[in-house]
C-alpha atoms as a PDB file:
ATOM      1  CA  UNK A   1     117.454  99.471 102.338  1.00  0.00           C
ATOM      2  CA  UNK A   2     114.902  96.715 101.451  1.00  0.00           C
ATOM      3  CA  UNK A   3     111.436  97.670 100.673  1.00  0.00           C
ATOM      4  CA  UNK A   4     110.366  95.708 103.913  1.00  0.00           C
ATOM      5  CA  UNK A   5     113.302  97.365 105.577  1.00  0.00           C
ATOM      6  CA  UNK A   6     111.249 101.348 104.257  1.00  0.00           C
ATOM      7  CA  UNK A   7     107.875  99.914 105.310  1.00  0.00           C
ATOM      8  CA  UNK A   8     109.125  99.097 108.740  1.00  0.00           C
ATOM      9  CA  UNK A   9     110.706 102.467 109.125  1.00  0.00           C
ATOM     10  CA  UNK A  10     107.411 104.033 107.951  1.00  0.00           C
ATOM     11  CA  UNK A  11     105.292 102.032 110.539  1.00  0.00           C
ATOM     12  CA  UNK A  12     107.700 103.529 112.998  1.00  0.00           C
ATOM     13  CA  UNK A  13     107.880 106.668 112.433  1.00  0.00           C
ATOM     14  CA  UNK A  14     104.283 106.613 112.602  1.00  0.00           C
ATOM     15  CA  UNK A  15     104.005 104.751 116.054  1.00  0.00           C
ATOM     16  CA  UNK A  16     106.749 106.941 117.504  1.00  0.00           C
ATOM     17  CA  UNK A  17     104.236 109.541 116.917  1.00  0.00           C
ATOM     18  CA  UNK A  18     101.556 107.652 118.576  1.00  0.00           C
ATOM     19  CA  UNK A  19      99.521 106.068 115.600  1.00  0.00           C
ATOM     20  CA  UNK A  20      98.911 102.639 116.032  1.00  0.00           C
ATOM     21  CA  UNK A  21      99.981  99.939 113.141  1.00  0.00           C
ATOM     22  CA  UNK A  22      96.914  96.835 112.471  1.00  0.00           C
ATOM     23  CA  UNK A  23      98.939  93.484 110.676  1.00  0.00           C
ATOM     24  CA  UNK A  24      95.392  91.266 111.155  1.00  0.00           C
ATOM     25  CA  UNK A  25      92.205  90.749 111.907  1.00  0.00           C
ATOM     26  CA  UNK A  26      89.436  88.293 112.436  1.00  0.00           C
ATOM     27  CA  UNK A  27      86.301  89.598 110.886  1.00  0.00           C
ATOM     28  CA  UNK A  28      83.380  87.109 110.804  1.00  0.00           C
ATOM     29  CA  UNK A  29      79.869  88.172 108.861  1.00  0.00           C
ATOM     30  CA  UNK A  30      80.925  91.591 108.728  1.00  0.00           C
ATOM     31  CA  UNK A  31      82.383  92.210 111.968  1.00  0.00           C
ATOM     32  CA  UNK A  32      85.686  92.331 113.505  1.00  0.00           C
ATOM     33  CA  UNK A  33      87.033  89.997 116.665  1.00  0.00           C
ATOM     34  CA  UNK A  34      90.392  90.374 117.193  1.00  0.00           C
ATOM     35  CA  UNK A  35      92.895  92.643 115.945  1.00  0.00           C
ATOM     36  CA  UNK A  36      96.810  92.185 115.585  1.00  0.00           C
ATOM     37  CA  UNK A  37      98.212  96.159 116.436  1.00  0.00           C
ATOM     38  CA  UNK A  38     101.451  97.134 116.940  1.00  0.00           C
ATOM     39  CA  UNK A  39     102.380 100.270 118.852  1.00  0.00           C
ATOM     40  CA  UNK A  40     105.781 102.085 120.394  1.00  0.00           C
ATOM     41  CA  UNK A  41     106.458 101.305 123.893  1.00  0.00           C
ATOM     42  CA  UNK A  42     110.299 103.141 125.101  1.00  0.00           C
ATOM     43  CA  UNK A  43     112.054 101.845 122.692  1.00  0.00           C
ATOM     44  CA  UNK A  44     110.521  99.141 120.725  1.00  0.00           C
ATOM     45  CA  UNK A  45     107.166  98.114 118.984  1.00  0.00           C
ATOM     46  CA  UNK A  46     104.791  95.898 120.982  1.00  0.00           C
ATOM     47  CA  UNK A  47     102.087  93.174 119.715  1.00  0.00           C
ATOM     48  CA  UNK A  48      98.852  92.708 121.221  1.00  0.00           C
ATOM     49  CA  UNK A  49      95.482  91.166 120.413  1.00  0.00           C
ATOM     50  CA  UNK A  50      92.195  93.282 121.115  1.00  0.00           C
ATOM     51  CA  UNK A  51      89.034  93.348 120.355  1.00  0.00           C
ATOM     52  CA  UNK A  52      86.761  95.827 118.537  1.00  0.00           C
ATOM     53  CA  UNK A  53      85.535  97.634 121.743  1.00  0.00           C
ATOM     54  CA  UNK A  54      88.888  97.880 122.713  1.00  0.00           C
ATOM     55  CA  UNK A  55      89.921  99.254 119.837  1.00  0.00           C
ATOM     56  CA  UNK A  56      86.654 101.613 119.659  1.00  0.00           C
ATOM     57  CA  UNK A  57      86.886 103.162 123.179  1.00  0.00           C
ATOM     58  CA  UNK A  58      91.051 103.461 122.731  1.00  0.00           C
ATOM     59  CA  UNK A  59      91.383 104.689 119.115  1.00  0.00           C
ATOM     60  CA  UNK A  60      94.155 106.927 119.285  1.00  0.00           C
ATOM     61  CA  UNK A  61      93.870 110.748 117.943  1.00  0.00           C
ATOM     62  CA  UNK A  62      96.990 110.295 116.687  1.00  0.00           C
ATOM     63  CA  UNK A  63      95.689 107.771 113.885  1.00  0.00           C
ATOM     64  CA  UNK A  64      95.527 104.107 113.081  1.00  0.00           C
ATOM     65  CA  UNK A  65      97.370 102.478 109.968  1.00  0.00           C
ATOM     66  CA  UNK A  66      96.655  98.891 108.449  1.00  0.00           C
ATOM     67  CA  UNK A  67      99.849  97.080 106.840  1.00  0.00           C
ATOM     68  CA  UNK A  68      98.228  96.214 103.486  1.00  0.00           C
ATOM     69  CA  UNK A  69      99.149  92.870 102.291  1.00  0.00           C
ATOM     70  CA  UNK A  70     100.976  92.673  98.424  1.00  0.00           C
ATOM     71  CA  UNK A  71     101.833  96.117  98.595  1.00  0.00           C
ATOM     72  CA  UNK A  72     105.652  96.820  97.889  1.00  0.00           C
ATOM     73  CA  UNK A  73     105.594 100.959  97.612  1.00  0.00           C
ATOM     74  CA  UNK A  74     106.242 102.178 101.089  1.00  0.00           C
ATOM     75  CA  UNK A  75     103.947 105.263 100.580  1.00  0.00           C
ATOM     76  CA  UNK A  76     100.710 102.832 100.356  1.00  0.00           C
ATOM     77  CA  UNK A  77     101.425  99.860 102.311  1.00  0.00           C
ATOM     78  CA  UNK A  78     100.263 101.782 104.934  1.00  0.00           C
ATOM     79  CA  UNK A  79      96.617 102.595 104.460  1.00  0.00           C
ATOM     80  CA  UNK A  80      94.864 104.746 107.318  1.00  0.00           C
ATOM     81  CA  UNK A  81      91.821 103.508 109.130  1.00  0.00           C
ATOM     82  CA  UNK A  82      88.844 105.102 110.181  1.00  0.00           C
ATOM     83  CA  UNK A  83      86.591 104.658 112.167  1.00  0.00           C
ATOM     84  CA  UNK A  84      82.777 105.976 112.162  1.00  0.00           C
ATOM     85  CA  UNK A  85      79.134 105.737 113.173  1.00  0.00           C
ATOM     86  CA  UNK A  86      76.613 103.543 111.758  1.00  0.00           C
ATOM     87  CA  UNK A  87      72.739 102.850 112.750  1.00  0.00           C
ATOM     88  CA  UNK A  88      73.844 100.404 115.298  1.00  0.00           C
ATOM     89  CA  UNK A  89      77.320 100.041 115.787  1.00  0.00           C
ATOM     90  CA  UNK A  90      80.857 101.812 115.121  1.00  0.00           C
ATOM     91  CA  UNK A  91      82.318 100.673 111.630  1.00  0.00           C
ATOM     92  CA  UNK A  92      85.872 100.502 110.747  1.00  0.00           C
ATOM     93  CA  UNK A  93      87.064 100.617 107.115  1.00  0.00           C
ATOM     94  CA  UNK A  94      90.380 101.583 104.692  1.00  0.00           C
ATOM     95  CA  UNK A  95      88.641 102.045 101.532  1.00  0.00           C
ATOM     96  CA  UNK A  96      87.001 105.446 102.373  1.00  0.00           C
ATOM     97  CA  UNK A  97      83.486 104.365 101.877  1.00  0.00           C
ATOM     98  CA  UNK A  98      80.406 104.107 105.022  1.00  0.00           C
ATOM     99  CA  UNK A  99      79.205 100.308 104.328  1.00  0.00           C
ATOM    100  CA  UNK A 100      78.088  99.362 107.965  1.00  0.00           C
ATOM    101  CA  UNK A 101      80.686  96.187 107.926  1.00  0.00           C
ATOM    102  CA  UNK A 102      84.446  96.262 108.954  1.00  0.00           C
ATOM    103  CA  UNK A 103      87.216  96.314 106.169  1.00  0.00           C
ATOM    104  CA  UNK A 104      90.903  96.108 107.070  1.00  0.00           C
ATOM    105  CA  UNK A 105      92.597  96.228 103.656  1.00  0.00           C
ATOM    106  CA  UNK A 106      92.791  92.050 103.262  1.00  0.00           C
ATOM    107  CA  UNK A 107      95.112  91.403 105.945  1.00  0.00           C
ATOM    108  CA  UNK A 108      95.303  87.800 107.087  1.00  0.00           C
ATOM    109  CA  UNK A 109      93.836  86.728 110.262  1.00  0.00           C
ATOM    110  CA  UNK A 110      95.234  86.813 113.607  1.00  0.00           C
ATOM    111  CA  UNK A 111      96.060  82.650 114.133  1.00  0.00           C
ATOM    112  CA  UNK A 112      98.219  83.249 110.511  1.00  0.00           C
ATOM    113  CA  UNK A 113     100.416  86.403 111.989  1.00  0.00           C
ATOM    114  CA  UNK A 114     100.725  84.843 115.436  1.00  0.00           C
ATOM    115  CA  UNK A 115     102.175  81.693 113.883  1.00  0.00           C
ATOM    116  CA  UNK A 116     104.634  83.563 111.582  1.00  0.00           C
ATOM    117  CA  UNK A 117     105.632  84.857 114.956  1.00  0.00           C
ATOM    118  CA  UNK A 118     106.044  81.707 116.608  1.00  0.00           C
ATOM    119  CA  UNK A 119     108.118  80.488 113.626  1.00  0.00           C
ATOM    120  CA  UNK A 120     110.801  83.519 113.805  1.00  0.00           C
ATOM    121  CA  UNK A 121     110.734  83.083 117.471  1.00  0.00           C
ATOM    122  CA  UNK A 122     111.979  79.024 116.868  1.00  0.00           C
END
């Protein structure tokens, strides 16, 4: 098995189980305004853009992972996310630390990932 071939099983495994799995985001002065996730639907992973509120008021119990560009070792190229309370709005970050901005590990922004997308599907 590839190591793309062990990441994808990871991201699975974990959206079998509910999580959901972020491949982009457009974050502009600090905040995020759309966001690439992937999650399990049947039988199969589904795309779809949201936005921060959507992802605020749906974040799932269950977790929410952020495909981390550059990294090859399947046990960190999935980084969790969390989510949590500043003075004036909700803050999302990988890196474990409370600046009030978002942070979603460096991955590439949405209009990048969709076109990728738009190339396999040619």
């Amino acid at each position: 098995m590839t190591k793309a071939e062990t990441i994808a099983q990871k991201a699975a495994e974990l959206m079998k189980d509910g999580s959901v799995v972020i491949t982009a985001a457009d974050i502009k002065n600090g905040v995020v305004q759309k966001i690439q996730v992937y999650f399990w639907d049947d039988k199969s992973a589904v795309m779809d853009i949201i936005s921060k509120d959507d992802l605020v008021q749906n974040f799932p119990d269950e977790g929410v992972y952020v495909l981390v560009p550059g990294v090859s070792d399947a046990g960190k190229a999935l980084r969790q996310l969390e989510m949590f309370e500043g003075e004036e709005d909700m803050y999302f970050r990988t890196d474990g630390t409370k600046q009030e901005e978002d942070e979603f590990a460096g991955v590439p922004p949405v209009l990048f990932m969709e076109t990728v997308e738009a190339v396999c599907g040619l």
